[in-house]
C-alpha atoms as a PDB file:
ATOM      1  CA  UNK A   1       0.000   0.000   0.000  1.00  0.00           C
ATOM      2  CA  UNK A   2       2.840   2.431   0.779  1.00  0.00           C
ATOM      3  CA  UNK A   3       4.066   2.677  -2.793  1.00  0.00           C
ATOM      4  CA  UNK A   4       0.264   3.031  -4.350  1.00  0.00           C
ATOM      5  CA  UNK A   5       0.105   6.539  -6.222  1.00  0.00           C
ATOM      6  CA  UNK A   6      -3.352   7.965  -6.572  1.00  0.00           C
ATOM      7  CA  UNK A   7      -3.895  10.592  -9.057  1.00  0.00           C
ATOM      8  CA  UNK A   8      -7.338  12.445  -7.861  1.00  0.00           C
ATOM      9  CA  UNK A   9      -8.432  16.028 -10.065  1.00  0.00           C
ATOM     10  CA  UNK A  10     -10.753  18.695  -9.108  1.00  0.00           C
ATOM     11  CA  UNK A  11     -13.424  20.064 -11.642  1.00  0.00           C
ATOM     12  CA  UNK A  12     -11.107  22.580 -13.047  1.00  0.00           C
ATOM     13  CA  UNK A  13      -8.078  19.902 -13.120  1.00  0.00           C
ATOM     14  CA  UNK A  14      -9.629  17.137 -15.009  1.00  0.00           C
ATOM     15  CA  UNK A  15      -9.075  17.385 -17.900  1.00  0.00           C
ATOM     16  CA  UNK A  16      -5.191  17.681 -17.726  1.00  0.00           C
ATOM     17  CA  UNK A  17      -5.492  14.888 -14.597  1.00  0.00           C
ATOM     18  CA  UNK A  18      -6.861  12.363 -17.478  1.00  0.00           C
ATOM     19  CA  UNK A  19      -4.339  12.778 -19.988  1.00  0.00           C
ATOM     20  CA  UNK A  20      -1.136  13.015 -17.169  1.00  0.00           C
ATOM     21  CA  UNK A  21      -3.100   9.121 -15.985  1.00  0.00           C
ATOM     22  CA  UNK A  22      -2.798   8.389 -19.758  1.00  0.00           C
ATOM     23  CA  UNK A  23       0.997   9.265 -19.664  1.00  0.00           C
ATOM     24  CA  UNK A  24       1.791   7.370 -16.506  1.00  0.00           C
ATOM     25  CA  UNK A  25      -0.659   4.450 -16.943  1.00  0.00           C
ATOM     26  CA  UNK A  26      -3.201   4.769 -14.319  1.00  0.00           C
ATOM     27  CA  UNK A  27      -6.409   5.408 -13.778  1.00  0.00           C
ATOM     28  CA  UNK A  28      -7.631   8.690 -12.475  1.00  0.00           C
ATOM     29  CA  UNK A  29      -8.638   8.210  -8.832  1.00  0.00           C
ATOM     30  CA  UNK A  30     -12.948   7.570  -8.053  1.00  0.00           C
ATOM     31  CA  UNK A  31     -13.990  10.947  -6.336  1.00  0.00           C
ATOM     32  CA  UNK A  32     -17.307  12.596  -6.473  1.00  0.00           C
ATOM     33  CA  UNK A  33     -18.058  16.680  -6.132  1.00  0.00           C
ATOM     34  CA  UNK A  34     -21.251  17.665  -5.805  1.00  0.00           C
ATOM     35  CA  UNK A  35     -22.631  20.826  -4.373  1.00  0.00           C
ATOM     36  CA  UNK A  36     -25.155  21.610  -1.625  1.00  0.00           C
ATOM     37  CA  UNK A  37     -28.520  23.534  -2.805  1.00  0.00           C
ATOM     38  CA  UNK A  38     -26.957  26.134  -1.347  1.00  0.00           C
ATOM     39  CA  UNK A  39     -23.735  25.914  -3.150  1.00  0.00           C
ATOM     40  CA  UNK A  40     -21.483  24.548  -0.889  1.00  0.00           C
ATOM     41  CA  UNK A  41     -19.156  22.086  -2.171  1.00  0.00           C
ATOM     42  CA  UNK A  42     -19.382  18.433  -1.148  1.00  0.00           C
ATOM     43  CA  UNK A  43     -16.138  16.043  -1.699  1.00  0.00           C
ATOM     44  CA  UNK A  44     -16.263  12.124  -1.185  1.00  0.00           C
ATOM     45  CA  UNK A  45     -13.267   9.884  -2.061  1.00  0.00           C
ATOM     46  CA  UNK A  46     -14.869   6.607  -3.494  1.00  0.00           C
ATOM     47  CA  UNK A  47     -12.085   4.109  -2.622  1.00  0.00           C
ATOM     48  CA  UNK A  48      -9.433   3.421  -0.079  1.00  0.00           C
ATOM     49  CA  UNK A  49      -6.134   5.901  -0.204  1.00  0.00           C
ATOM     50  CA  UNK A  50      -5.352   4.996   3.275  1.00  0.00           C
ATOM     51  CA  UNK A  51      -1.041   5.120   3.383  1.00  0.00           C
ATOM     52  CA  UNK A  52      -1.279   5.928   0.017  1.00  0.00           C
ATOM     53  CA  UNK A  53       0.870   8.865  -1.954  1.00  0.00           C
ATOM     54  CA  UNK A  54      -1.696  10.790  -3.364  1.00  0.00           C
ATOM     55  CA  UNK A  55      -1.253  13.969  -5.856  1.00  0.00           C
ATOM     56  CA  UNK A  56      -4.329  16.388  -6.287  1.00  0.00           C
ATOM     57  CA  UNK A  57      -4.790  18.334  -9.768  1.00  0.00           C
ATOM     58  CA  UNK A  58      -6.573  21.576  -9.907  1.00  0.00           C
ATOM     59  CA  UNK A  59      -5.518  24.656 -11.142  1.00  0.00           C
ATOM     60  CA  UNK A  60      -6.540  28.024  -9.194  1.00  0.00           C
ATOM     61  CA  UNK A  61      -8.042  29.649 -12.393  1.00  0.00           C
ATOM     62  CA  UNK A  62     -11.118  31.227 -12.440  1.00  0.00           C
ATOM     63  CA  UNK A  63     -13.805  31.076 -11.063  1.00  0.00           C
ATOM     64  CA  UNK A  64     -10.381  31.706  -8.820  1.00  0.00           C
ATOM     65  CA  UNK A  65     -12.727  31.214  -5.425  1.00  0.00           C
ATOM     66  CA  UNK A  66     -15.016  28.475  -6.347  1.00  0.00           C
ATOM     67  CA  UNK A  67     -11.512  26.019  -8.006  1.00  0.00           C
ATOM     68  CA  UNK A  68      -9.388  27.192  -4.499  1.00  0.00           C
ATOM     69  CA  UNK A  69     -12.268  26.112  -2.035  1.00  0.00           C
ATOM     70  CA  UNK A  70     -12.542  23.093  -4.100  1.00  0.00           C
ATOM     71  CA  UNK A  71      -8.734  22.254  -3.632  1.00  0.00           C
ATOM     72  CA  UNK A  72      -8.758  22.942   0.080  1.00  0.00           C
ATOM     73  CA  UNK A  73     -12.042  20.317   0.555  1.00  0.00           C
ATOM     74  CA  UNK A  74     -10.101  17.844  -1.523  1.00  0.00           C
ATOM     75  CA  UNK A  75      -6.955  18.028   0.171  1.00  0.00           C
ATOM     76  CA  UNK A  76      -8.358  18.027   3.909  1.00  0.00           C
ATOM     77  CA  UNK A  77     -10.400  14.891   2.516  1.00  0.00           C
ATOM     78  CA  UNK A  78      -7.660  13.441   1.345  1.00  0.00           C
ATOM     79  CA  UNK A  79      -5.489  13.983   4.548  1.00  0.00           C
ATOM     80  CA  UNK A  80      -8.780  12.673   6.690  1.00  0.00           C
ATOM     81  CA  UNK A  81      -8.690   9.707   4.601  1.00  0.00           C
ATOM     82  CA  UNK A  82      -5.137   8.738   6.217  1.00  0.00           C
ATOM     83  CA  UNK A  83      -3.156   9.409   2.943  1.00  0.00           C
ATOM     84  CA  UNK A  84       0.481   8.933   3.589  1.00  0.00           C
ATOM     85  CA  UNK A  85       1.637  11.972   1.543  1.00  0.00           C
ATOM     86  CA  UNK A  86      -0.102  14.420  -0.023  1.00  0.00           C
ATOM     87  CA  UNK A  87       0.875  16.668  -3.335  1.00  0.00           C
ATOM     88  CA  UNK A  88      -1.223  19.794  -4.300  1.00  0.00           C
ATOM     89  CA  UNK A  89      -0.452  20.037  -8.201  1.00  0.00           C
ATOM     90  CA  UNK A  90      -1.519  23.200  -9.086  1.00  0.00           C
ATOM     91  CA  UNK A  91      -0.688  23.971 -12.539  1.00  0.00           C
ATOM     92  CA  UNK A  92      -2.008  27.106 -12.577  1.00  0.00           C
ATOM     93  CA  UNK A  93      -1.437  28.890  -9.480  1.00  0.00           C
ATOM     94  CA  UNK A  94      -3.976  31.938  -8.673  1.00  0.00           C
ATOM     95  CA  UNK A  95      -3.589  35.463  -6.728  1.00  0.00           C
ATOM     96  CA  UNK A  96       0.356  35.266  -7.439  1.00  0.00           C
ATOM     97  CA  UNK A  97       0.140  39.045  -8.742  1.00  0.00           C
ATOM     98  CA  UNK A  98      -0.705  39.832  -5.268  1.00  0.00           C
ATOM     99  CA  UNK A  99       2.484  38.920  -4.089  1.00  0.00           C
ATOM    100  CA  UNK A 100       3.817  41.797  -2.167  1.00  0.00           C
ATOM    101  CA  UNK A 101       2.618  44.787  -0.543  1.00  0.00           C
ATOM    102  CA  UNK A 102       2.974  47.586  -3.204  1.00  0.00           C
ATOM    103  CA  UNK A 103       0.955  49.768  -1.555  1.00  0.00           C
ATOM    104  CA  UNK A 104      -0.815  50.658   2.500  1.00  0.00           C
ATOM    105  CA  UNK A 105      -3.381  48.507   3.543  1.00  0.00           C
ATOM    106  CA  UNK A 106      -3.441  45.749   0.851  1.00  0.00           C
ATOM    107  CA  UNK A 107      -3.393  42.131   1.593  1.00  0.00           C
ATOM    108  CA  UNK A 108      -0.334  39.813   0.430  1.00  0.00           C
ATOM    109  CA  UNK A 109      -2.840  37.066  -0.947  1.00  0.00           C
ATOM    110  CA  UNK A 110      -0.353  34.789  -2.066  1.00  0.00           C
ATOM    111  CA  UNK A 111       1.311  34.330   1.112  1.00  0.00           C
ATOM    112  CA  UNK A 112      -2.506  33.482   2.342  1.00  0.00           C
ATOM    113  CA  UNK A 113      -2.941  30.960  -0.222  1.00  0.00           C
ATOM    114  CA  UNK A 114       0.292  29.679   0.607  1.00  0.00           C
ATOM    115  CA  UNK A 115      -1.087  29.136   4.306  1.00  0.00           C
ATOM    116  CA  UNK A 116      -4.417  27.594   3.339  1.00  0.00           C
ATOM    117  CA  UNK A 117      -2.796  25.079   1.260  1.00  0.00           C
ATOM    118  CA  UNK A 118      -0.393  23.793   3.586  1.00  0.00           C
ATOM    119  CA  UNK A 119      -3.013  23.814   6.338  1.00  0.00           C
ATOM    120  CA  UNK A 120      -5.458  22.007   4.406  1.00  0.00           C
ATOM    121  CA  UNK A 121      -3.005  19.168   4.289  1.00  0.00           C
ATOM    122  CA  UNK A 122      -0.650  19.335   1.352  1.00  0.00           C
ATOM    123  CA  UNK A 123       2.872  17.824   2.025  1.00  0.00           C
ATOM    124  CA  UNK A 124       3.906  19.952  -1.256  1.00  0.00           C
ATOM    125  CA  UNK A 125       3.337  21.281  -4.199  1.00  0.00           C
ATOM    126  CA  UNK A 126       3.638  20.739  -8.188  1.00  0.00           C
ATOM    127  CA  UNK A 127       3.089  23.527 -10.203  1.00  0.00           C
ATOM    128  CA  UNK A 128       3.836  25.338 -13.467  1.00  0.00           C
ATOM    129  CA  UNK A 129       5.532  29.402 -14.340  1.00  0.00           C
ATOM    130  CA  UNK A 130       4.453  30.854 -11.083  1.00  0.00           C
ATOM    131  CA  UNK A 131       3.692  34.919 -11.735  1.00  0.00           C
ATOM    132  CA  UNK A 132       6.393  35.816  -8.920  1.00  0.00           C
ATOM    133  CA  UNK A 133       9.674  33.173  -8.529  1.00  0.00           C
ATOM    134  CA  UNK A 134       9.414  34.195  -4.734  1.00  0.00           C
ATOM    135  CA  UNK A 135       5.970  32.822  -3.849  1.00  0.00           C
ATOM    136  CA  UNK A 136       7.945  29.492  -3.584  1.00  0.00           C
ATOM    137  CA  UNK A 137       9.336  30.808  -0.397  1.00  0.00           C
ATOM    138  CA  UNK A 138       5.950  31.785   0.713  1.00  0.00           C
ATOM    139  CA  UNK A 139       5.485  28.315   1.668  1.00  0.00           C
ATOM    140  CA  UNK A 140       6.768  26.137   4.830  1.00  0.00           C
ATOM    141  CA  UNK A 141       6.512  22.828   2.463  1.00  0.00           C
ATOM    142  CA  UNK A 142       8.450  21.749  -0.663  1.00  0.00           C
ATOM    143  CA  UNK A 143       7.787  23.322  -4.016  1.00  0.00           C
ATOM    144  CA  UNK A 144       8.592  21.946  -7.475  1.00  0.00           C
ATOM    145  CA  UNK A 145       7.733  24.656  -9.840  1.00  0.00           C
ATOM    146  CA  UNK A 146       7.887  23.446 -13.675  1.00  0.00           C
ATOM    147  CA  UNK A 147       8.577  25.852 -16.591  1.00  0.00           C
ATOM    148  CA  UNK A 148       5.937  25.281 -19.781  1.00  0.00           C
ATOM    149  CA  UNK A 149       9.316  27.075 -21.999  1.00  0.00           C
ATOM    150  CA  UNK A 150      10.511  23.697 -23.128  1.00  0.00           C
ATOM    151  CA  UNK A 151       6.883  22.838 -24.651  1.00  0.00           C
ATOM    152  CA  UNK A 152       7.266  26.266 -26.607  1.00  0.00           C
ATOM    153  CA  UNK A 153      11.108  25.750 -27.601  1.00  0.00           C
ATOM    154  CA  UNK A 154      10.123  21.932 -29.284  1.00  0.00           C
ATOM    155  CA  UNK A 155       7.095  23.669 -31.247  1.00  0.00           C
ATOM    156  CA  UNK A 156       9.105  26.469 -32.374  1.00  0.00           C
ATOM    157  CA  UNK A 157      12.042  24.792 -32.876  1.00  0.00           C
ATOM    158  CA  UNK A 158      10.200  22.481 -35.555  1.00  0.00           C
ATOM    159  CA  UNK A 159       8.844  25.374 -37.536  1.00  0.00           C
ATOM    160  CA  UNK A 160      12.522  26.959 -38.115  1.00  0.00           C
ATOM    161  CA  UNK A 161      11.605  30.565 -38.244  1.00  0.00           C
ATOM    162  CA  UNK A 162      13.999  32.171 -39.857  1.00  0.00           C
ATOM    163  CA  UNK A 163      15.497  36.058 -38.665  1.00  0.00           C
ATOM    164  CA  UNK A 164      13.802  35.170 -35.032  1.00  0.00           C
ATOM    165  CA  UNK A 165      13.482  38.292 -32.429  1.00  0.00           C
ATOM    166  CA  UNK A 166      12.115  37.110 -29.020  1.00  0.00           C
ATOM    167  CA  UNK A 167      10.217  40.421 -27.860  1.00  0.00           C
ATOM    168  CA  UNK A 168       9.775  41.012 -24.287  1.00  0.00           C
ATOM    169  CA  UNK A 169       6.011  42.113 -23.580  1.00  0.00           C
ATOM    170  CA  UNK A 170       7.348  44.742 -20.719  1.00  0.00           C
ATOM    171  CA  UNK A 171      10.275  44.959 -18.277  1.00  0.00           C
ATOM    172  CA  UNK A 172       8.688  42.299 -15.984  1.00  0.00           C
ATOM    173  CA  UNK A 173       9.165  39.745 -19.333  1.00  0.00           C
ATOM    174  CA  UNK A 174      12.347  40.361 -20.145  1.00  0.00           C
ATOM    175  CA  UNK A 175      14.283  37.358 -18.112  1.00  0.00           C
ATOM    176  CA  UNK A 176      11.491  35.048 -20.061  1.00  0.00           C
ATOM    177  CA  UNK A 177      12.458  36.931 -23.283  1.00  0.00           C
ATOM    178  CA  UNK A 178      16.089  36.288 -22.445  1.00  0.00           C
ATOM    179  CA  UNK A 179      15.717  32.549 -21.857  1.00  0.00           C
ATOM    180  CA  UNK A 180      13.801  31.992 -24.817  1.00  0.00           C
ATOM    181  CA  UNK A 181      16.455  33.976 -27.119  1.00  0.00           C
ATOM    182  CA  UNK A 182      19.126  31.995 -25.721  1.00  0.00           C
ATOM    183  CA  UNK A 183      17.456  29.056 -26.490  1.00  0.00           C
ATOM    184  CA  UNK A 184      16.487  29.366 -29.615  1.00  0.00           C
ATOM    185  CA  UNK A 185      19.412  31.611 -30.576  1.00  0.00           C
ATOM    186  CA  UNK A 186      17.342  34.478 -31.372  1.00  0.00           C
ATOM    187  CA  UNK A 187      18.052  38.813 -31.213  1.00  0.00           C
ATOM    188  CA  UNK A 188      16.164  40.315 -28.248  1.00  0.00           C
ATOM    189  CA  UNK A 189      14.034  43.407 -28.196  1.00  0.00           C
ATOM    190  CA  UNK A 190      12.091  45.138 -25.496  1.00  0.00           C
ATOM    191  CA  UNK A 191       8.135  46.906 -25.369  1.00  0.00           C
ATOM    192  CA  UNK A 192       8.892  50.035 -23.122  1.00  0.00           C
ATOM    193  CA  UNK A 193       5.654  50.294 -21.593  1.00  0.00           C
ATOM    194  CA  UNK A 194       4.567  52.814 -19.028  1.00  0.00           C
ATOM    195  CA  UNK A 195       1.730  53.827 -17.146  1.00  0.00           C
ATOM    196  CA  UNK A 196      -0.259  56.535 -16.601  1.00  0.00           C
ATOM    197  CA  UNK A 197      -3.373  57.938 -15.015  1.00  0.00           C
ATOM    198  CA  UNK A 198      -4.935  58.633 -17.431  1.00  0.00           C
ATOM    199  CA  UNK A 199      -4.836  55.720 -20.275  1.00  0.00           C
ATOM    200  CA  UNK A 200      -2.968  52.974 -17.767  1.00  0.00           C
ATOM    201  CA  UNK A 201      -0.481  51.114 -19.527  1.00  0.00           C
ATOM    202  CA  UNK A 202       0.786  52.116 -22.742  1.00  0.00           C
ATOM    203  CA  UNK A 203       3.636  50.537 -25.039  1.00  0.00           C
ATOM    204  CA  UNK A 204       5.388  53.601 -26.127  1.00  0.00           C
ATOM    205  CA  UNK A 205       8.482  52.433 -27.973  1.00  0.00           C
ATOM    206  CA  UNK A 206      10.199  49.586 -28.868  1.00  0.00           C
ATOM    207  CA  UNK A 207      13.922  48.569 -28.376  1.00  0.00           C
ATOM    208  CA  UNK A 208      15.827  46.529 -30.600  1.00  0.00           C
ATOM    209  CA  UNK A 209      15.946  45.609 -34.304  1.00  0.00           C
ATOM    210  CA  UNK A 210      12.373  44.298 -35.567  1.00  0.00           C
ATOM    211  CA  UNK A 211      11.621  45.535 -39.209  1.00  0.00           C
ATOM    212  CA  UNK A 212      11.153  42.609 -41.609  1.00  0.00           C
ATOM    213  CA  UNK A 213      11.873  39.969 -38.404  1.00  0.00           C
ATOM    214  CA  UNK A 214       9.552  37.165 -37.238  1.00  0.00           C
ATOM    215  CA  UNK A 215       8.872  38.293 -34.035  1.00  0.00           C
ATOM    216  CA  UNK A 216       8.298  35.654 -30.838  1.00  0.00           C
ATOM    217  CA  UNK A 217       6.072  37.060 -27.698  1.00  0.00           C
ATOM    218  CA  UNK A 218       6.447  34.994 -24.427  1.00  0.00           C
ATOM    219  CA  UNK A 219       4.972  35.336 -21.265  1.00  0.00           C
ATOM    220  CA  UNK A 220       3.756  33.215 -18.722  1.00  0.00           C
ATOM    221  CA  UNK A 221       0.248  34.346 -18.923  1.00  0.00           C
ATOM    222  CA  UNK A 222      -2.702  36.341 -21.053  1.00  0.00           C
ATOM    223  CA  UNK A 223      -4.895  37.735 -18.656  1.00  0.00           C
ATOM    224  CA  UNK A 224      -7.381  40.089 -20.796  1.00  0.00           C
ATOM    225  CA  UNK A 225      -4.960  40.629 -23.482  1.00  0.00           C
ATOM    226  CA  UNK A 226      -4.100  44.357 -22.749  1.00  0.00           C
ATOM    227  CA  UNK A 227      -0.320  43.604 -22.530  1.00  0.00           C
ATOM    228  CA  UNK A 228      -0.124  41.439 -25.560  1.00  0.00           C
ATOM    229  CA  UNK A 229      -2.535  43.644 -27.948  1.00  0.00           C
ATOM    230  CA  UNK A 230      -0.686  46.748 -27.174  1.00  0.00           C
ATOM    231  CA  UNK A 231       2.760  45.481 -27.650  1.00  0.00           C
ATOM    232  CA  UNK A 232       1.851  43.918 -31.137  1.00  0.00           C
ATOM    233  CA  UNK A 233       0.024  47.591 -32.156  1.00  0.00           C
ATOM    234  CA  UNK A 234       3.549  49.263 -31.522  1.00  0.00           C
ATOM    235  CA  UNK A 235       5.704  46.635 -32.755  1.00  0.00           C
ATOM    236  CA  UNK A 236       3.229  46.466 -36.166  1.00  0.00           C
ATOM    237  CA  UNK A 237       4.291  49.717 -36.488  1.00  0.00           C
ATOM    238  CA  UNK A 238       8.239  48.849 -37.078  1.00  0.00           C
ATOM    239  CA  UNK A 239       7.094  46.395 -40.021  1.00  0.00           C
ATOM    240  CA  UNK A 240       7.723  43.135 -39.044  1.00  0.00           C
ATOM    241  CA  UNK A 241       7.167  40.232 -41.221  1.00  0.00           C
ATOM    242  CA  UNK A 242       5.226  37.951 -38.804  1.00  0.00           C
ATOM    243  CA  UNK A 243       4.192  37.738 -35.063  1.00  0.00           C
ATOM    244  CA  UNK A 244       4.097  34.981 -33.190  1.00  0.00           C
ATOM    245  CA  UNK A 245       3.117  34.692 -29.120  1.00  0.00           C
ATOM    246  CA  UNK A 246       3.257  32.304 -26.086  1.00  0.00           C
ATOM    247  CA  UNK A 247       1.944  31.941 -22.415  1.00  0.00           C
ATOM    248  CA  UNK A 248       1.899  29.162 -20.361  1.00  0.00           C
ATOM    249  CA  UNK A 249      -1.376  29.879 -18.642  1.00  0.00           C
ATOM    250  CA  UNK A 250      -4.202  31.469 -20.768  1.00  0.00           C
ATOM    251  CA  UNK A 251      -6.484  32.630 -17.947  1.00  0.00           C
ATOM    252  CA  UNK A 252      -8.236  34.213 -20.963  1.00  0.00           C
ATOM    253  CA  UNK A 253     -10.620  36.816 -19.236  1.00  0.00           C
ATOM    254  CA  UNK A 254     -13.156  39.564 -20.548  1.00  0.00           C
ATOM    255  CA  UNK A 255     -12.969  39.232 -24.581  1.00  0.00           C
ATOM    256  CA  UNK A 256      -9.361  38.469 -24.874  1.00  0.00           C
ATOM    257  CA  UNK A 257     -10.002  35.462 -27.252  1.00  0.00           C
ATOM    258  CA  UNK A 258     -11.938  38.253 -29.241  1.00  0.00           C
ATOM    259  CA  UNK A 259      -8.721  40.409 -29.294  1.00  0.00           C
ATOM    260  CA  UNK A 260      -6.672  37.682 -30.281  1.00  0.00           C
ATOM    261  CA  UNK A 261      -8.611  36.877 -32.932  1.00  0.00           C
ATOM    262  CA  UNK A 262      -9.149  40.296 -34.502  1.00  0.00           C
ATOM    263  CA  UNK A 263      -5.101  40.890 -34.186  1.00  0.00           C
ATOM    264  CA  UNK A 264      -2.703  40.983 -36.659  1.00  0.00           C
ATOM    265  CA  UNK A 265      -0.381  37.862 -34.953  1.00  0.00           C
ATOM    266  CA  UNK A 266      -0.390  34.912 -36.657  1.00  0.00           C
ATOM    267  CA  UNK A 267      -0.584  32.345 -33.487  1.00  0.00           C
ATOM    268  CA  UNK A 268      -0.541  32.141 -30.057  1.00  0.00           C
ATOM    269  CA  UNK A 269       1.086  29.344 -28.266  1.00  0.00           C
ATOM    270  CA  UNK A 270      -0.776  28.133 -24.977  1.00  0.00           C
ATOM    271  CA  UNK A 271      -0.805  25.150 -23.080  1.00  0.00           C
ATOM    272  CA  UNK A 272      -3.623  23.014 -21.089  1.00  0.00           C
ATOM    273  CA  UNK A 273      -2.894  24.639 -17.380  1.00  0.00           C
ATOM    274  CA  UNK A 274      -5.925  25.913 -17.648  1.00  0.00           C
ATOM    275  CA  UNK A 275      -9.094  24.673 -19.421  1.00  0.00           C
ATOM    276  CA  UNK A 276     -10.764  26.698 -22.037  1.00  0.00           C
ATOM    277  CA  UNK A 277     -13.008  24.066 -24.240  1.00  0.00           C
ATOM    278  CA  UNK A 278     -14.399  27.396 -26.319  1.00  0.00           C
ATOM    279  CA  UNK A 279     -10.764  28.340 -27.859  1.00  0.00           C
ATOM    280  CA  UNK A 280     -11.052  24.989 -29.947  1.00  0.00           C
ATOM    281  CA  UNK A 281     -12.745  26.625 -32.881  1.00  0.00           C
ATOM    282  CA  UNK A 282      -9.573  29.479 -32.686  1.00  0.00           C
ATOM    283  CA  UNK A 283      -7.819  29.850 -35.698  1.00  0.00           C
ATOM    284  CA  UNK A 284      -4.848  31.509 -33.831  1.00  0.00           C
ATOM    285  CA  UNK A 285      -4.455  29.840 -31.013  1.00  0.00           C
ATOM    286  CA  UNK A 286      -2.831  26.096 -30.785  1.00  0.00           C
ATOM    287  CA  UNK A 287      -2.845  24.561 -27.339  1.00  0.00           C
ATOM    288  CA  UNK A 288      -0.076  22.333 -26.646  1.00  0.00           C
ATOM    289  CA  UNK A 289      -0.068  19.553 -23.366  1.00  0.00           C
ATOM    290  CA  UNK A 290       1.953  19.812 -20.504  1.00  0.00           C
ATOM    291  CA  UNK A 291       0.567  16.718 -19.268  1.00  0.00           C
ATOM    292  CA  UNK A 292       3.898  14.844 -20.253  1.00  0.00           C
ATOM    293  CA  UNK A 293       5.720  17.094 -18.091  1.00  0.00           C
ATOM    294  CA  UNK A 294       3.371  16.762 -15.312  1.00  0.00           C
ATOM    295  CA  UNK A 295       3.301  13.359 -15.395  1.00  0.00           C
ATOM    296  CA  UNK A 296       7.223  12.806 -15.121  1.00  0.00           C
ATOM    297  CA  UNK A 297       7.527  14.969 -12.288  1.00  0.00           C
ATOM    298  CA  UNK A 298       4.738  12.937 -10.396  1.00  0.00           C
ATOM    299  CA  UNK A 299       6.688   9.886 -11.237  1.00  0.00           C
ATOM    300  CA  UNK A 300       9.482  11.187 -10.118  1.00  0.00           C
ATOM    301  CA  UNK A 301       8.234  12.606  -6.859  1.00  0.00           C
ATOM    302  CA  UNK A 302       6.675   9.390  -5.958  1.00  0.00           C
ATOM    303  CA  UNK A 303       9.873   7.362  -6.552  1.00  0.00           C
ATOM    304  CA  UNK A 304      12.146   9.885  -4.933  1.00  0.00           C
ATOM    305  CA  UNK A 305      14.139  10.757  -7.654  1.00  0.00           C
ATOM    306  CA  UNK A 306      15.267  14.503  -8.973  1.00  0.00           C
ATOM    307  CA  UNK A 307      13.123  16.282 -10.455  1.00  0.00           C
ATOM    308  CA  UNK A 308      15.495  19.564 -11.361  1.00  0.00           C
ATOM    309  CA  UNK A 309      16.385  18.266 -15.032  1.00  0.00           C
ATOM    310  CA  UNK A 310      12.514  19.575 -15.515  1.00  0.00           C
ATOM    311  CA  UNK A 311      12.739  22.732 -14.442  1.00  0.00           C
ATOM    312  CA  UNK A 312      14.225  23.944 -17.351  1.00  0.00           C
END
């Protein structure tokens, strides 16, 4: 019993659970969610984990409250049922923006989240291109935090783009930007973006060679699209002869789809972190799994070897 693994997902993690059991084998573990008539959730494990090693998949996307409450209930099942150890893989992990306290009287949510988890009865964690590298020390438990770039680097790699510029989005991109260029042995250029009161965020210039170059976006996510879209208006404007984009997590809010859509770029990279069953119709955007690289780190963690040849 003490070297059973037991995959389990939440609603927002099934999808990517399923096809990381299809990598390693297994079948996903028997648990049922339901929901009270008034809305509470409801968790029941439908088999035996007792001494087991037991990894939980659900991303924190939105709806960011309803997927976290979900988590906790699973994981303090889980831990009631007597599991022997306990992973939280979170391949999309929510509230990292809020991160630090930029200004008086906020809250430093991911530190909470960081607390709740652990409390709730995770032993660690398994997740993907956190926001904010520190959050990993906002936890008191071990964190293996996988990088969705090597996904991104096979695809590209494949299509041999020729005169490649990795762009940074904004300043907080440009160590992604870097990694990618080096990578792929690509020039590097910058989207100087500031803010202001009046029209928030603006890309105002762009530095670095990128007239008649395919250009390569990265980031780790696309939120509503406002950093992306603005960044390929400038950049449009220095003639480029094709634009191409990446995030690992595609939280995907408001009309950003729309945006992406109506844009000049050709394609946007994105992986399964998070589910969005409507982008399948996209003509611009390709999702590509992580599951593989999910599913060796599991196996991995459950026979105690290292896991660091992933992280890059």
């Amino acid at each position: 019993m003490k070297d059973r693994m037991e995959i389990f997902a939440g609603s927002a993690g099934l999808p990517l659970a399923k096809e990381i059991c299809d990598y390693l084998g297994l079948e996903l573990g028997r648990a049922r969610i339901t929901r009270f008539p008034n809305g509470e959730i409801h968790v029941k494990i439908e088999e035996s984990i007792r001494e087991a090693d037991v990894f939980v998949v659900q991303p924190t996307s939105p709806p960011s409250s309803e997927n976290i409450m979900e988590l906790l209930i699973m994981l303090d099942t889980v831990k009631r049922a007597s599991a022997r150890r306990i992973t939280a893989v979170i391949p999309f992990f929510g509230y990292a923006r809020q991160d630090r306290k930029d200004q008086p009287r906020v809250p430093i949510t991911a530190k909470l989240m960081a607390n709740l988890i652990t409390v709730a009865g995770a032993n660690r964690v398994l997740t993907m291109d956190l926001h904010a590298p520190q959050i990993q020390g906002f936890f008191d438990i071990p964190v293996d935090e996988l990088h969705g770039m090597p996904v991104f680097l096979d695809y590209f790699r494949s299509k041999d783009l020729e005169d490649l510029v990795v762009v940074a989005p904004d300043v907080g991109g440009m160590q992604m930007a870097l990694s990618f260029a080096k990578r792929l042995n690509a020039e590097l250029a910058l989207v100087d973006k500031r803010r202001s009161p009046c029209s928030g965020a603006e890309a105002v210039n762009v530095i670095g060679a990128v007239e008649g170059k395919t250009l390569l976006i990265p980031d780790d996510q696309i939120d509503t699209g406002g950093t992306l879209i603005s960044a390929v208006k400038i950049l449009m404007d220095r003639n480029p002869k094709e634009i191409y984009a990446s995030c690992t997590h595609p939280v995907f809010s408001q009309d950003a789809i729309k945006k992406i859509e109506d844009s000049p770029i050709k394609e946007v990279l994105v992986t399964n972190t998070i589910p969005h069953p409507e982008i399948k119709g996209s003509g611009k955007i390709k999702v590509l799994s992580v599951a593989p690289l999910f599913g060796e780190a599991i196996m991995r963690i459950h026979e105690g070897e290292s896991v660091s040849s992933l992280f890059v």
